[in-house]
PDB file of N, CA and C in Angstrom:
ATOM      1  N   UNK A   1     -26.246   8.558   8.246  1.00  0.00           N
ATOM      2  CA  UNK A   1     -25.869   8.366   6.871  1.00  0.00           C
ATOM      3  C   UNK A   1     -25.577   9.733   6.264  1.00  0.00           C
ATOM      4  N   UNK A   2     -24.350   9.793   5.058  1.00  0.00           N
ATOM      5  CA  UNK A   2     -24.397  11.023   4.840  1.00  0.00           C
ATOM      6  C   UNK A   2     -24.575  10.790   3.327  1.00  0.00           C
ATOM      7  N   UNK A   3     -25.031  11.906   2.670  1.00  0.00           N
ATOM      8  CA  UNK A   3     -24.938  11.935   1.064  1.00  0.00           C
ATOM      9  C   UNK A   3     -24.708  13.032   0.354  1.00  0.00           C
ATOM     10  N   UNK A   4     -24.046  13.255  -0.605  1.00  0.00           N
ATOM     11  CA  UNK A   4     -23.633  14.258  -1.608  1.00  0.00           C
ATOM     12  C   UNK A   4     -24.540  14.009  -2.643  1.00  0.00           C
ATOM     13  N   UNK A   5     -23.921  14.931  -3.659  1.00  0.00           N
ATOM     14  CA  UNK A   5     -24.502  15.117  -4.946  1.00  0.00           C
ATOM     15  C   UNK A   5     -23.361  15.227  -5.665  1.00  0.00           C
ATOM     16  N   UNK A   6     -23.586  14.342  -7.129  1.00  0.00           N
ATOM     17  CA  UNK A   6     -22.074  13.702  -7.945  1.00  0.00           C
ATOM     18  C   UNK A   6     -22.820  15.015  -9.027  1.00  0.00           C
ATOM     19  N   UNK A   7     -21.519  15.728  -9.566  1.00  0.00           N
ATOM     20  CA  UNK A   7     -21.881  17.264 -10.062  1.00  0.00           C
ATOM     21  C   UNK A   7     -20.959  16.430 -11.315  1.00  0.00           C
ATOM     22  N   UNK A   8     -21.671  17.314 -12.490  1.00  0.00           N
ATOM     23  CA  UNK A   8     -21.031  17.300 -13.735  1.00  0.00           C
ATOM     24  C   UNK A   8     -19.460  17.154 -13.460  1.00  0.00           C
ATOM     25  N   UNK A   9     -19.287  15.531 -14.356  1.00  0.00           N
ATOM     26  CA  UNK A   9     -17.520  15.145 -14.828  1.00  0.00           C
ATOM     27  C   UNK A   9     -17.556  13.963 -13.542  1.00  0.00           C
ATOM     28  N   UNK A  10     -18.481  13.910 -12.641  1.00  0.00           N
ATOM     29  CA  UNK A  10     -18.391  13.008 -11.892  1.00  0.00           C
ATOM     30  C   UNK A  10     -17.822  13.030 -10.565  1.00  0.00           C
ATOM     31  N   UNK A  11     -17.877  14.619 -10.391  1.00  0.00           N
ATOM     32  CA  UNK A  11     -17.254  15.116  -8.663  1.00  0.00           C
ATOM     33  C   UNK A  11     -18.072  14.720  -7.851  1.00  0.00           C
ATOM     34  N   UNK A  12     -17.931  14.193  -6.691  1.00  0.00           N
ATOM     35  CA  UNK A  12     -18.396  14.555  -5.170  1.00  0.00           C
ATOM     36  C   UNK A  12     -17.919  15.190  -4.492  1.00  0.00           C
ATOM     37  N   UNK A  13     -17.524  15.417  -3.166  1.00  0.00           N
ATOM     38  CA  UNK A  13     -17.352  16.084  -2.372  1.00  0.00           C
ATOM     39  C   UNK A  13     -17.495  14.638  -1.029  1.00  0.00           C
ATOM     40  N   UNK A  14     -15.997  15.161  -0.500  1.00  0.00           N
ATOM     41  CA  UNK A  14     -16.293  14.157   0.836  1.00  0.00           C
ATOM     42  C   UNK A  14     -16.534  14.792   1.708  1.00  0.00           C
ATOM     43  N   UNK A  15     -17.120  14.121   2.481  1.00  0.00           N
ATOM     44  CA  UNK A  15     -17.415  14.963   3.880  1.00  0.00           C
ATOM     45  C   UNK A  15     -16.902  14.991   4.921  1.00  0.00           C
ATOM     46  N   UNK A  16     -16.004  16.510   5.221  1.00  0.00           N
ATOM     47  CA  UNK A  16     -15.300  16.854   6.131  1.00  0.00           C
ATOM     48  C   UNK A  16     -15.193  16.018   6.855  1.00  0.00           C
ATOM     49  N   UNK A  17     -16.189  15.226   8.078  1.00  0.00           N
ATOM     50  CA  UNK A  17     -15.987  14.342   9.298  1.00  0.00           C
ATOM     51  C   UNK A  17     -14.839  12.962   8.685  1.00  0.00           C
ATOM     52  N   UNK A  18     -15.519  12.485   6.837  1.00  0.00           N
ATOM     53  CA  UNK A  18     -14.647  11.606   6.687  1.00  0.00           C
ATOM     54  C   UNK A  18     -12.925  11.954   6.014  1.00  0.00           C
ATOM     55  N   UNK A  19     -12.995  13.209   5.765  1.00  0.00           N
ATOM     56  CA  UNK A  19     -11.831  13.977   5.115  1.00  0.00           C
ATOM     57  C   UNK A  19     -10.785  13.877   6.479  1.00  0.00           C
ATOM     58  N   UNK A  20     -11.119  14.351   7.976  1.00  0.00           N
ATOM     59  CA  UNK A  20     -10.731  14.211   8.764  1.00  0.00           C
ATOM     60  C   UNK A  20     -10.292  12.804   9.747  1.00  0.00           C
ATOM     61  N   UNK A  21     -11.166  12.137   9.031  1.00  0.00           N
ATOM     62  CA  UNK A  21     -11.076  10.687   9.886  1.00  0.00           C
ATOM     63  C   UNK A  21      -9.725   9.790   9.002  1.00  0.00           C
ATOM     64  N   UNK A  22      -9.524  10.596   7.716  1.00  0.00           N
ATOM     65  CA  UNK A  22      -8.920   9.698   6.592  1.00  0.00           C
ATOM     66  C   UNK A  22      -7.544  10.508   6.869  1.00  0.00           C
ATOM     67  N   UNK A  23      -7.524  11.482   7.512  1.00  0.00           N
ATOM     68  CA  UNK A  23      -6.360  12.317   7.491  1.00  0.00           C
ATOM     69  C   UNK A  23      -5.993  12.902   6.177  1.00  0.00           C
ATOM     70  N   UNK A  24      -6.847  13.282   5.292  1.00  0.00           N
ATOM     71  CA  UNK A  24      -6.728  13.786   3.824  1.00  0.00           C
ATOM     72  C   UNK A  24      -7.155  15.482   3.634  1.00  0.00           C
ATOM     73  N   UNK A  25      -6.166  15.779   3.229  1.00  0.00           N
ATOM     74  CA  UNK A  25      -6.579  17.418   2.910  1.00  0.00           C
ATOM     75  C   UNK A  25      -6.187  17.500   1.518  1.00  0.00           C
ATOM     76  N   UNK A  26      -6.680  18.522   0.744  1.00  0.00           N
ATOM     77  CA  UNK A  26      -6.269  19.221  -0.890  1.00  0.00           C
ATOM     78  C   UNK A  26      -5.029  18.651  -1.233  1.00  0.00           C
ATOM     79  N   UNK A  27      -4.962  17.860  -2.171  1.00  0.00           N
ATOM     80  CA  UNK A  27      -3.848  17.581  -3.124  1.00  0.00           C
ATOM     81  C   UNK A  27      -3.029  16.458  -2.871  1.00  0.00           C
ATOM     82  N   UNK A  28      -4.068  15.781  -1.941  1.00  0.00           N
ATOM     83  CA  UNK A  28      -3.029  14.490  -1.060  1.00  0.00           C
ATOM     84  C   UNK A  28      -3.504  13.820  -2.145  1.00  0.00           C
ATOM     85  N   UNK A  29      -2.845  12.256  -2.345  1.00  0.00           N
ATOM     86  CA  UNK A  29      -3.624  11.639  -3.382  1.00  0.00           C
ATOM     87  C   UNK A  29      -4.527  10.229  -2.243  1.00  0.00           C
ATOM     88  N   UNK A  30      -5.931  10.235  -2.926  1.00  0.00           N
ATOM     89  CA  UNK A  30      -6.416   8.858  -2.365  1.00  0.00           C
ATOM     90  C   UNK A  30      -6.427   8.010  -3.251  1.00  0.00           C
ATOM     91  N   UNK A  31      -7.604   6.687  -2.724  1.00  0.00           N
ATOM     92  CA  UNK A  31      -7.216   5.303  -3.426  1.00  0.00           C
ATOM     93  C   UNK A  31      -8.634   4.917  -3.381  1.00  0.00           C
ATOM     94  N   UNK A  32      -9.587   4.811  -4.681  1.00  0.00           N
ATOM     95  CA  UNK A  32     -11.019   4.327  -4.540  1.00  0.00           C
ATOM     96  C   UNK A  32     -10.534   2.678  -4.908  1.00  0.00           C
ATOM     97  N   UNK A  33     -11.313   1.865  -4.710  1.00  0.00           N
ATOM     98  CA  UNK A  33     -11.125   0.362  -4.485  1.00  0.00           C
ATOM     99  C   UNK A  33     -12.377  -0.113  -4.677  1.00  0.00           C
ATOM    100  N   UNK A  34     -12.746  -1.190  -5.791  1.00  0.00           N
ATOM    101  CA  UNK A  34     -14.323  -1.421  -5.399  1.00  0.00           C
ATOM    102  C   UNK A  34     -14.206  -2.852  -4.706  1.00  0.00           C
ATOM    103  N   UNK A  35     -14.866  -3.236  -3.689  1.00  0.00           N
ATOM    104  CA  UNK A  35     -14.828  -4.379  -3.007  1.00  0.00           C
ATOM    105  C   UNK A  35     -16.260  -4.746  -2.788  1.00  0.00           C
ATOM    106  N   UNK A  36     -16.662  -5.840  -3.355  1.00  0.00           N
ATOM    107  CA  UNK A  36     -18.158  -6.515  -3.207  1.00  0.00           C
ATOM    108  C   UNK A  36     -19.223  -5.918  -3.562  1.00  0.00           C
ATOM    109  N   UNK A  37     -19.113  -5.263  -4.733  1.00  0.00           N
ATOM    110  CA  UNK A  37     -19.876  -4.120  -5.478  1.00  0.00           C
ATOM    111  C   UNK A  37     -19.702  -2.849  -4.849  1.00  0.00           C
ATOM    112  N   UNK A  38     -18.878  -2.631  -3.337  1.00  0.00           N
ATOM    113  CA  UNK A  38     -18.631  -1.122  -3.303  1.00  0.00           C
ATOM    114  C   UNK A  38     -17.726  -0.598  -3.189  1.00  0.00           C
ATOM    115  N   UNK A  39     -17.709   0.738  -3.208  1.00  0.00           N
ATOM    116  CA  UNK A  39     -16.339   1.890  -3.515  1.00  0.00           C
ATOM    117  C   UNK A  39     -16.096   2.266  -2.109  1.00  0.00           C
ATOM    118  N   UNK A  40     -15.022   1.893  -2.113  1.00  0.00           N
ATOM    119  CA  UNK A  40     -13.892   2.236  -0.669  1.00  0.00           C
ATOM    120  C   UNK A  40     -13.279   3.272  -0.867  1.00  0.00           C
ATOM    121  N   UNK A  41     -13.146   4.394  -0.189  1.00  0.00           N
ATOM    122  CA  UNK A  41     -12.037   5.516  -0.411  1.00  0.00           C
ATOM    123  C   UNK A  41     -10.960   5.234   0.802  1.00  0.00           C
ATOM    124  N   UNK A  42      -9.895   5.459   0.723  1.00  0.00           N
ATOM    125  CA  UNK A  42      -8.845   5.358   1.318  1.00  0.00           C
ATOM    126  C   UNK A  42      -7.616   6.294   1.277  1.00  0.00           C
ATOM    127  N   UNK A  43      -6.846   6.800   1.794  1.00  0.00           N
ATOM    128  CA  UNK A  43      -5.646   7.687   1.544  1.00  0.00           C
ATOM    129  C   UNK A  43      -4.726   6.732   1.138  1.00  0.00           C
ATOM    130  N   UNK A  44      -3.685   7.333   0.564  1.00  0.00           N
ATOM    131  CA  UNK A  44      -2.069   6.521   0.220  1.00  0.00           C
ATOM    132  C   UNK A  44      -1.622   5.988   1.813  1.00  0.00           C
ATOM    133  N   UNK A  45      -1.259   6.934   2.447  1.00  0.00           N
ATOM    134  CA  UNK A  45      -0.847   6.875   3.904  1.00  0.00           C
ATOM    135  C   UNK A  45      -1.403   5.637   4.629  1.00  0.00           C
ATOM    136  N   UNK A  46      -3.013   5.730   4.665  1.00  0.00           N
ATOM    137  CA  UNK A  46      -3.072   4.466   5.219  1.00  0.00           C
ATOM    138  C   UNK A  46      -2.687   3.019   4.368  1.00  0.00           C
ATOM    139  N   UNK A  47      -2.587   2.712   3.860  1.00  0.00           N
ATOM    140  CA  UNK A  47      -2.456   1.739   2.571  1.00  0.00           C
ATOM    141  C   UNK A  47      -0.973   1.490   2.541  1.00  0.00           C
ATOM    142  N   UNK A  48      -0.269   2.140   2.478  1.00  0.00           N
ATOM    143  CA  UNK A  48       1.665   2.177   3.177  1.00  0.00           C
ATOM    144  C   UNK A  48       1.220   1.782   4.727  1.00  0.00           C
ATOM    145  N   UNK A  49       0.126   2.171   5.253  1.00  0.00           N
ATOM    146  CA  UNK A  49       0.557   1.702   6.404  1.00  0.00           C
ATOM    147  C   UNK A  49      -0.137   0.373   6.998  1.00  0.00           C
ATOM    148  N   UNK A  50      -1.142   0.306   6.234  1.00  0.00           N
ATOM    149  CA  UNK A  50      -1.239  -1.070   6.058  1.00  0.00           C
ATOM    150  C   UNK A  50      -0.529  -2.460   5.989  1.00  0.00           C
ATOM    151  N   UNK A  51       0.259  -1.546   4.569  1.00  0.00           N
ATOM    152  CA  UNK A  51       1.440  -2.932   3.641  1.00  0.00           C
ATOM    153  C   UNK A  51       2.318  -3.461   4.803  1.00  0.00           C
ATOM    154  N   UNK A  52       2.939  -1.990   5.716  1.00  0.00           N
ATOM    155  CA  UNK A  52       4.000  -2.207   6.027  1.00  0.00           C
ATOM    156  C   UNK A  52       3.716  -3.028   7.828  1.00  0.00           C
ATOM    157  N   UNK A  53       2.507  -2.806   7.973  1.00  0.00           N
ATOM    158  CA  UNK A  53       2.063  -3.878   9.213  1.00  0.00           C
ATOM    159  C   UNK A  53       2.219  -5.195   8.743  1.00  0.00           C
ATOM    160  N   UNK A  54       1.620  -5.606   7.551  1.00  0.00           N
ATOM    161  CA  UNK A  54       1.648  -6.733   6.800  1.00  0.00           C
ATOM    162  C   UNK A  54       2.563  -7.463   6.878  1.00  0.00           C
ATOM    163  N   UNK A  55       3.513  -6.160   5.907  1.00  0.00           N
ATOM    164  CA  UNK A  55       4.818  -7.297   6.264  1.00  0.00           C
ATOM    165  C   UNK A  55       5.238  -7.002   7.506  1.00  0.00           C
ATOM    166  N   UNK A  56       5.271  -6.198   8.188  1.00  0.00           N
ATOM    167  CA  UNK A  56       5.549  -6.792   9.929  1.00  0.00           C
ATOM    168  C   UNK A  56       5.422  -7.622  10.139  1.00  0.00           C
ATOM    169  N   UNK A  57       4.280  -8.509   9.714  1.00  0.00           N
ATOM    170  CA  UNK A  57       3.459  -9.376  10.767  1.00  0.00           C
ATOM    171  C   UNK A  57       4.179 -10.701   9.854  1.00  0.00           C
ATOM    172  N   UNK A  58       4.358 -10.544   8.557  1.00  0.00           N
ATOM    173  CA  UNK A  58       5.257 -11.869   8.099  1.00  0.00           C
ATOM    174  C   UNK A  58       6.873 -11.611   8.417  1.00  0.00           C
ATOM    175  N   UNK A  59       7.191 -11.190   8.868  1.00  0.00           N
ATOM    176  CA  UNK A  59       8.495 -10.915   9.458  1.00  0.00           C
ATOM    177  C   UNK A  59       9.113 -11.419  10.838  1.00  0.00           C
ATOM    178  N   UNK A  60       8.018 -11.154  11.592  1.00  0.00           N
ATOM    179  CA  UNK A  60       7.743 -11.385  13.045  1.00  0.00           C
ATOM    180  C   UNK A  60       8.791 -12.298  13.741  1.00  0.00           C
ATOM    181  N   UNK A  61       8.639 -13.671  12.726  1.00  0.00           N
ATOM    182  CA  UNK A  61       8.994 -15.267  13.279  1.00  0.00           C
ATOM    183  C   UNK A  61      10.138 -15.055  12.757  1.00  0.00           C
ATOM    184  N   UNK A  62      10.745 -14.429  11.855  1.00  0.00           N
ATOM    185  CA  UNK A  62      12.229 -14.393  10.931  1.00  0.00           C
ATOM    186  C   UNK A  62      13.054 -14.372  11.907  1.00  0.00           C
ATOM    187  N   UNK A  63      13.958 -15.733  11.974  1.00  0.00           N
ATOM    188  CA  UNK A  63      15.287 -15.806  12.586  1.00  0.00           C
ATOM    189  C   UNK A  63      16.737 -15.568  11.909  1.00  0.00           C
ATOM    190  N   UNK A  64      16.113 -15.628  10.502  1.00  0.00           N
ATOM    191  CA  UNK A  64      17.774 -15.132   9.572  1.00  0.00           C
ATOM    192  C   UNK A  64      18.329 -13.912   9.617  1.00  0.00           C
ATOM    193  N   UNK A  65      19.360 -13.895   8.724  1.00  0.00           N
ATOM    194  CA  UNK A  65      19.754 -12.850   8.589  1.00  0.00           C
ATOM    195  C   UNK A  65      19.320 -11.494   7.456  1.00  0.00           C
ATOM    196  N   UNK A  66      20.148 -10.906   7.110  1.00  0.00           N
ATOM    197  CA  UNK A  66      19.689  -9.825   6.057  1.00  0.00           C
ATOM    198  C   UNK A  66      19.310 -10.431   5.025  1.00  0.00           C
ATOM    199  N   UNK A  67      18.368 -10.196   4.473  1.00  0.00           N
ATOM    200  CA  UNK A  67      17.678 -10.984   3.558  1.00  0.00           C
ATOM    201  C   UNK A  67      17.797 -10.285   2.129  1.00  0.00           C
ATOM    202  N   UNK A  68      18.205  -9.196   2.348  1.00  0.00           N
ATOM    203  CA  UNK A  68      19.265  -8.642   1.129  1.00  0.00           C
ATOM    204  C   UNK A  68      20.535  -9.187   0.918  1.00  0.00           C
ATOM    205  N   UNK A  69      21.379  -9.665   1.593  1.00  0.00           N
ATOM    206  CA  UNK A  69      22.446 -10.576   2.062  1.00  0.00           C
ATOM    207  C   UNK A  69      22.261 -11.925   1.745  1.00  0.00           C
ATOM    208  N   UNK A  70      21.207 -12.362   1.908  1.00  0.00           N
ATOM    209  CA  UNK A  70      20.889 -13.847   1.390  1.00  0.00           C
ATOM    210  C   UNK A  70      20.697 -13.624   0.027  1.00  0.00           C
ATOM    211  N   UNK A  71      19.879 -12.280  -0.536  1.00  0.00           N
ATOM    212  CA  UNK A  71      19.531 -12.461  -1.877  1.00  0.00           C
ATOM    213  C   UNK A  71      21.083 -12.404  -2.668  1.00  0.00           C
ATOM    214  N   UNK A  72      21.826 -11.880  -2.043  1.00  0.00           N
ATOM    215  CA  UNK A  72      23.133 -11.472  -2.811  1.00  0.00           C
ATOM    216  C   UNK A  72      24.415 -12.585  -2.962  1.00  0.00           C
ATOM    217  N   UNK A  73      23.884 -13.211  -1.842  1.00  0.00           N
ATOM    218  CA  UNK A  73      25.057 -14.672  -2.248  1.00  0.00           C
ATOM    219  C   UNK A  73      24.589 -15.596  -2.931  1.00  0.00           C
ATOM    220  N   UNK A  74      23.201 -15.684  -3.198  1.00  0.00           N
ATOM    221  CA  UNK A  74      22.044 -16.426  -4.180  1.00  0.00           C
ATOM    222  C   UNK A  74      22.722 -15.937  -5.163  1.00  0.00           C
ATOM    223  N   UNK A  75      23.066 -14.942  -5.699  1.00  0.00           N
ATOM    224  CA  UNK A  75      22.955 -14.493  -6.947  1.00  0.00           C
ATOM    225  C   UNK A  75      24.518 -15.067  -7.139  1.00  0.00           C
ATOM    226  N   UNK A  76      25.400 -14.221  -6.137  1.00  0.00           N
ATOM    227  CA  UNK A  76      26.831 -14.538  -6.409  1.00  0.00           C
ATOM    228  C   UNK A  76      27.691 -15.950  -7.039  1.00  0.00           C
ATOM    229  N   UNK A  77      26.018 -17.177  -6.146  1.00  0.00           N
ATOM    230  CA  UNK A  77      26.843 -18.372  -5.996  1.00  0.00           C
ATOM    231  C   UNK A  77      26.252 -18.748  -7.534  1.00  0.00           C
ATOM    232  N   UNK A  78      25.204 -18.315  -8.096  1.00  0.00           N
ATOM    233  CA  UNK A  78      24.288 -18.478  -9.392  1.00  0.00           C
ATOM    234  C   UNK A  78      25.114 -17.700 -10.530  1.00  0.00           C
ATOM    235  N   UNK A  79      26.131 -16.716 -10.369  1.00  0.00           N
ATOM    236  CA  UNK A  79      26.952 -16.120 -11.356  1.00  0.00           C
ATOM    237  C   UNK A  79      28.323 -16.957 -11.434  1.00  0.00           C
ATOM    238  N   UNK A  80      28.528 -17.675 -10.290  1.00  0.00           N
ATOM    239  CA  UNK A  80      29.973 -18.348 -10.511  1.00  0.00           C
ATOM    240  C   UNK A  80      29.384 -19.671 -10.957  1.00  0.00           C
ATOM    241  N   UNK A  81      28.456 -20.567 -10.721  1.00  0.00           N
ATOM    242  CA  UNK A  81      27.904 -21.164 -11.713  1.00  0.00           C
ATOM    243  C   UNK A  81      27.896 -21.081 -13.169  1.00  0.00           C
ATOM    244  N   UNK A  82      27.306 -19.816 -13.465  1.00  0.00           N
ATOM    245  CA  UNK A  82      27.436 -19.344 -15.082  1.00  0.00           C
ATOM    246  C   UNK A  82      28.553 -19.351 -15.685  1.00  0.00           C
ATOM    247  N   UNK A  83      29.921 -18.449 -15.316  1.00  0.00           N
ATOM    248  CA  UNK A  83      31.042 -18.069 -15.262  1.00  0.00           C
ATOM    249  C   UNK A  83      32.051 -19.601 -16.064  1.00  0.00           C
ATOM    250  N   UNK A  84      31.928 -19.108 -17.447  1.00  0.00           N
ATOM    251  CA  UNK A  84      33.068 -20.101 -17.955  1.00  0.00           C
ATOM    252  C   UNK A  84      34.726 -20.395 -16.610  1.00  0.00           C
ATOM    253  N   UNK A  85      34.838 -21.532 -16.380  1.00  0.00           N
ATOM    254  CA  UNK A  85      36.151 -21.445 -15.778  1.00  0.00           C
ATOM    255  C   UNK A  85      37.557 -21.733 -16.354  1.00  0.00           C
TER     256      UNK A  85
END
């Protein structure tokens, strides 16, 4: 177990082994999270890399096409709809 001491304004100090395990050095930004009454620290980096497994993993089964491409003829076919003729 490790423990600090929370110094006036509410600093800690992480500890190197977890500074290193988080891949976080000076000026990176992290991410505290409270989950089930406790505080999670996390980097940005992992958390992007999280999301982006995520959506990997809902992606996976996708047999369509560009799905920017779908959003855009959605819209196209929804503006000629509108479109006095």
């Amino acid at each position: 177990m490790n423990t600090a001491i929370m110094s006036q304004g509410g600093r800690v100090v992480v500890p190197k082994q977890f500074r290193e395990k988080l891949g976080v050095k000076a000026g990176d930004e992290v991410i505290w999270t409270e989950v089930d009454g406790q505080i999670v620290l996390t980097s940005r980096r992992l958390q992007l890399e999280q999301a982006r497994r995520f959506f990997d993993q809902l992606m996976a089964d996708y047999q369509g096409g560009s799905l920017a491409d779908e959003l855009i003829a959605e819209r196209r076919t929804e503006a000629s709809r509108e479109s006095p003729a």
